[in-house]
C-alpha atoms as a PDB file:
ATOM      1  CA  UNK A   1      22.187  -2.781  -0.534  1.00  0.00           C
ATOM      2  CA  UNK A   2      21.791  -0.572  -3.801  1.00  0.00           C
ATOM      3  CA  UNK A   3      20.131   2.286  -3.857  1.00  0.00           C
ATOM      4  CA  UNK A   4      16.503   1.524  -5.183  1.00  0.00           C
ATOM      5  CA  UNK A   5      16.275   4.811  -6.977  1.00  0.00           C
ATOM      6  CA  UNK A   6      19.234   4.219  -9.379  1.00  0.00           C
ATOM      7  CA  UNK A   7      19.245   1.673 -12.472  1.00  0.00           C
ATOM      8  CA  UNK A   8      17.002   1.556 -15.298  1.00  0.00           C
ATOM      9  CA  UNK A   9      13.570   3.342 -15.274  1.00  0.00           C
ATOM     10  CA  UNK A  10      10.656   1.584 -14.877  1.00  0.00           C
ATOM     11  CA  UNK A  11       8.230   1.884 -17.361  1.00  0.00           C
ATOM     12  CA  UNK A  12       4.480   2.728 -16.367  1.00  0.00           C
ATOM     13  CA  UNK A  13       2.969  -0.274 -18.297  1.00  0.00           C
ATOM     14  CA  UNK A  14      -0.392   0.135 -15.917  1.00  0.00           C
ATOM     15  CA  UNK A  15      -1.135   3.587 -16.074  1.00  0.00           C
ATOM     16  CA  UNK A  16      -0.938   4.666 -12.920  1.00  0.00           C
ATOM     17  CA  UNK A  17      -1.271   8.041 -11.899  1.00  0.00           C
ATOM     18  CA  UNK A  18       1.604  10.461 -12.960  1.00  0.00           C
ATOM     19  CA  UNK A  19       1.657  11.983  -9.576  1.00  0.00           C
ATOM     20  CA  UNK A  20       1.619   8.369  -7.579  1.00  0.00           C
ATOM     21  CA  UNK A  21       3.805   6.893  -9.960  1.00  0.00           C
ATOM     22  CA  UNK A  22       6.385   9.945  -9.740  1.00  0.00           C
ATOM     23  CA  UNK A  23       6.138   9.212  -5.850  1.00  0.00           C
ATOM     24  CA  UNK A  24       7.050   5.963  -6.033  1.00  0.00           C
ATOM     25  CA  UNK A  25      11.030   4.205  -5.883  1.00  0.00           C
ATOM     26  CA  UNK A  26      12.081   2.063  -8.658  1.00  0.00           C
ATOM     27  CA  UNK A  27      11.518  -0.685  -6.666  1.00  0.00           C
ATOM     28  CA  UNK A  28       7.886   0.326  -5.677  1.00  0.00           C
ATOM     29  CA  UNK A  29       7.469   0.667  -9.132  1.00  0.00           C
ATOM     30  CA  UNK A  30       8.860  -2.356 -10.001  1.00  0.00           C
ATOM     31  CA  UNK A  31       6.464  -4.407  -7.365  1.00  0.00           C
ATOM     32  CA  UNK A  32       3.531  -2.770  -8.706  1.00  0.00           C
ATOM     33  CA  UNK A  33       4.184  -3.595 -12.371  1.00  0.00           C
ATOM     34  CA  UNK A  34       5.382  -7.251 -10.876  1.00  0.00           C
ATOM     35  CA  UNK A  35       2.593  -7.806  -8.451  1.00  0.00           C
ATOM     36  CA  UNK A  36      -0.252  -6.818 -11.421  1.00  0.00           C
ATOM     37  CA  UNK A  37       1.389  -9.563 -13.704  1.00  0.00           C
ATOM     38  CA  UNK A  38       1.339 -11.888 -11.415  1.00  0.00           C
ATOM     39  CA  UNK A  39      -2.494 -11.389 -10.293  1.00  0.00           C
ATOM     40  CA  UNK A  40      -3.674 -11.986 -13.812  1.00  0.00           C
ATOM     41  CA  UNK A  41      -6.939 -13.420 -14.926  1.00  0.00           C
ATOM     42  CA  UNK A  42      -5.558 -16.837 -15.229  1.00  0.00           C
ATOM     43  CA  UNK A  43      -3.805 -16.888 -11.849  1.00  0.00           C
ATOM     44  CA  UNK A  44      -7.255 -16.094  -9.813  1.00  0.00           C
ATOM     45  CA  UNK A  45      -7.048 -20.011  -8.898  1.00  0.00           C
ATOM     46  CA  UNK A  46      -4.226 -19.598  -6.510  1.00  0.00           C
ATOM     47  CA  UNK A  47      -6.089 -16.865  -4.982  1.00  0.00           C
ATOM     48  CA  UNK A  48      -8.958 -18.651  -4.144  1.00  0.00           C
ATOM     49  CA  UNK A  49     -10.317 -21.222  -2.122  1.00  0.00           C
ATOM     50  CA  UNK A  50     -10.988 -23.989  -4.257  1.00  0.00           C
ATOM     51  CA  UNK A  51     -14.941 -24.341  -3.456  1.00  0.00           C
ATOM     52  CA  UNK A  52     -15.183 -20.971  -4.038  1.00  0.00           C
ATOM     53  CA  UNK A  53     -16.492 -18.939  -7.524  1.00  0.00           C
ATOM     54  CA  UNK A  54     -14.137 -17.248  -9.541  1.00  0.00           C
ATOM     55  CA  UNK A  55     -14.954 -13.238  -9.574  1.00  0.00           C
ATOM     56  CA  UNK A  56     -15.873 -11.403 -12.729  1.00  0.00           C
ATOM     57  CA  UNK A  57     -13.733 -10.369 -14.565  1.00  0.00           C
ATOM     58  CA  UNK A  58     -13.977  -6.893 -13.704  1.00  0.00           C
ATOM     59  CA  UNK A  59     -13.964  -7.104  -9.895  1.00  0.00           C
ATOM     60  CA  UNK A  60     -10.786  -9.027 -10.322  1.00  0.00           C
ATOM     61  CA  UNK A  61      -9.195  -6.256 -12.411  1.00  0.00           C
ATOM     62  CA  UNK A  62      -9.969  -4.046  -9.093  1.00  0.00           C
ATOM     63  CA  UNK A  63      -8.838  -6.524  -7.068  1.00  0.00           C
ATOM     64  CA  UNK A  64      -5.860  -6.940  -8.910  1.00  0.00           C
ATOM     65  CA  UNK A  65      -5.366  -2.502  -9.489  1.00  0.00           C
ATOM     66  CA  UNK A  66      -5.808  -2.696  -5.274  1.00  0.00           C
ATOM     67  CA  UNK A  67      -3.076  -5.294  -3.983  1.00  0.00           C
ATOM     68  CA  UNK A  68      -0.804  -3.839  -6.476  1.00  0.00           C
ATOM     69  CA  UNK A  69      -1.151  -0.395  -5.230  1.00  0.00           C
ATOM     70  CA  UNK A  70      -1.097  -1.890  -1.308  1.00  0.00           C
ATOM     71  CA  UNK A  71       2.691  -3.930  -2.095  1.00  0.00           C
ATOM     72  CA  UNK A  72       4.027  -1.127  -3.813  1.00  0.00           C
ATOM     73  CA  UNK A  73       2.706   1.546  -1.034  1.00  0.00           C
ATOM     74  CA  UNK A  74       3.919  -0.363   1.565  1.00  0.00           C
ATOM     75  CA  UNK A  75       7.495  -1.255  -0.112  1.00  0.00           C
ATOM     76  CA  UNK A  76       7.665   2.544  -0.658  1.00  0.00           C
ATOM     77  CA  UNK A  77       6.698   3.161   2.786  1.00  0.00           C
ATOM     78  CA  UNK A  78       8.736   0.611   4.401  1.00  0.00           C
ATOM     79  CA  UNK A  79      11.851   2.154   2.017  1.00  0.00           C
ATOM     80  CA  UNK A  80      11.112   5.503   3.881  1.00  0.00           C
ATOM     81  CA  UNK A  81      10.362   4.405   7.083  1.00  0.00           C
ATOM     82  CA  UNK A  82       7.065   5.916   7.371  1.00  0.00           C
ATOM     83  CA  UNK A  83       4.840   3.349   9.028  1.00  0.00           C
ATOM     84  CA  UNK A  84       2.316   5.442  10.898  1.00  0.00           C
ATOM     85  CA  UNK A  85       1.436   4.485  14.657  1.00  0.00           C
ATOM     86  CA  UNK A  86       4.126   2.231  14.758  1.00  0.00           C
ATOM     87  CA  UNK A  87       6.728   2.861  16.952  1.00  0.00           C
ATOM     88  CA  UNK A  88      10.491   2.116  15.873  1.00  0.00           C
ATOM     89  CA  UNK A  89      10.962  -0.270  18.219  1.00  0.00           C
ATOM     90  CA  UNK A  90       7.539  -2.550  15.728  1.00  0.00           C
ATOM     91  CA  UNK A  91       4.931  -2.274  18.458  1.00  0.00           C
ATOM     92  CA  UNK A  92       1.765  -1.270  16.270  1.00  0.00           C
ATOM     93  CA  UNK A  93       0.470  -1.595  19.836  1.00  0.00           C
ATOM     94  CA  UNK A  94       2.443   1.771  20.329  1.00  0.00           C
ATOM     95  CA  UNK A  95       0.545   4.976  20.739  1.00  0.00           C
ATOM     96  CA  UNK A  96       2.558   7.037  18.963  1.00  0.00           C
ATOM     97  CA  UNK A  97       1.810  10.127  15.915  1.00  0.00           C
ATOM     98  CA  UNK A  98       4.711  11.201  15.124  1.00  0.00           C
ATOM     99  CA  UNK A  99       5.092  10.020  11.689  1.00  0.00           C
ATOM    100  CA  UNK A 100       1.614  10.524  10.154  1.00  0.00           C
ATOM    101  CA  UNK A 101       1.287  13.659   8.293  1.00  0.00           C
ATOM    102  CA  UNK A 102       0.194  16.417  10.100  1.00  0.00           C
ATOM    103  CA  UNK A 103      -3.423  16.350   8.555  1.00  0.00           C
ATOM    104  CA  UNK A 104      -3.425  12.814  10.060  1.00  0.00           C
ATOM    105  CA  UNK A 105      -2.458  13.501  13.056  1.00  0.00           C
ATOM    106  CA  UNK A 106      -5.048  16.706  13.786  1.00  0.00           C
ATOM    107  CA  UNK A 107      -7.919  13.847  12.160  1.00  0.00           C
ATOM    108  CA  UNK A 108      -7.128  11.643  14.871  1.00  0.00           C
ATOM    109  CA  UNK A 109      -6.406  13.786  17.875  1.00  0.00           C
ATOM    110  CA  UNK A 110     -10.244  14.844  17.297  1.00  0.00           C
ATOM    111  CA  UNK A 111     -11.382  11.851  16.484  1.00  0.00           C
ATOM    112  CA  UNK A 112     -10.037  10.583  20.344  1.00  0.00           C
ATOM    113  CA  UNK A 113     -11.256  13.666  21.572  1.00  0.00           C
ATOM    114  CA  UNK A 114     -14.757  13.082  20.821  1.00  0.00           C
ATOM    115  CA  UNK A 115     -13.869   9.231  21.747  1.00  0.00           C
ATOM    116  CA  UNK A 116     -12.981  10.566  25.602  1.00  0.00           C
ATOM    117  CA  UNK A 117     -16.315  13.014  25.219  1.00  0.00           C
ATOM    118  CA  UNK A 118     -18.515   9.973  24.787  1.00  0.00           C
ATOM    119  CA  UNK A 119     -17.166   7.363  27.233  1.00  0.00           C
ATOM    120  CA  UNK A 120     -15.573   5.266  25.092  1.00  0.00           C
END
């Protein structure tokens, strides 16, 4: 396999964030850019049920903006191997923390805390 962050740079066509984009490999990069084409106005009709309304044409520019930052986030991720409360083993069943950042981690220790407090 070839290291993702060598090759050619991608170009920010988008305008994404400097500080996402700079976190990003050239292949998340590449997905985003990819995954944005391919979600264009025209191409709403293989998103959709075909009964149902087309969007405006704004909401699908945040739809589109959103599943291209979810692919390339997870492609990053997945690069990494950061995939919080999943175990390595791929049981998201797994209760596990180790891999969420630590301000993560400290949100949901309280949040299971208060959980256990109340009964549930």
């Amino acid at each position: 396999m070839t290291n993702p962050n060598l090759g050619q740079p991608v170009k920010n066509k988008h305008k994404v964030p400097k500080k996402q984009w700079n976190k990003w490999t050239n292949h998340a990069r590449r997905v985003f850019n990819d995954m944005f084409y391919s979600l264009r106005p025209s191409m709403q009709f293989a998103f959709l049920h075909p009964a149902a309304i087309a969007a405006p044409k704004e909401h699908w520019e945040t739809t589109r903006w959103n599943v291209a930052w979810q692919a390339a986030s997870a492609v990053n991720d997945k690069r990494e191997g950061r995939l919080a409360g999943v175990k390595p083993d791929g049981n998201p069943r797994a209760k596990t923390l180790k891999r969420m950042p630590k301000s993560e981690r400290k949100l949901k220790a309280k949040t299971l805390k208060r959980r256990a407090r109340r009964g549930k």
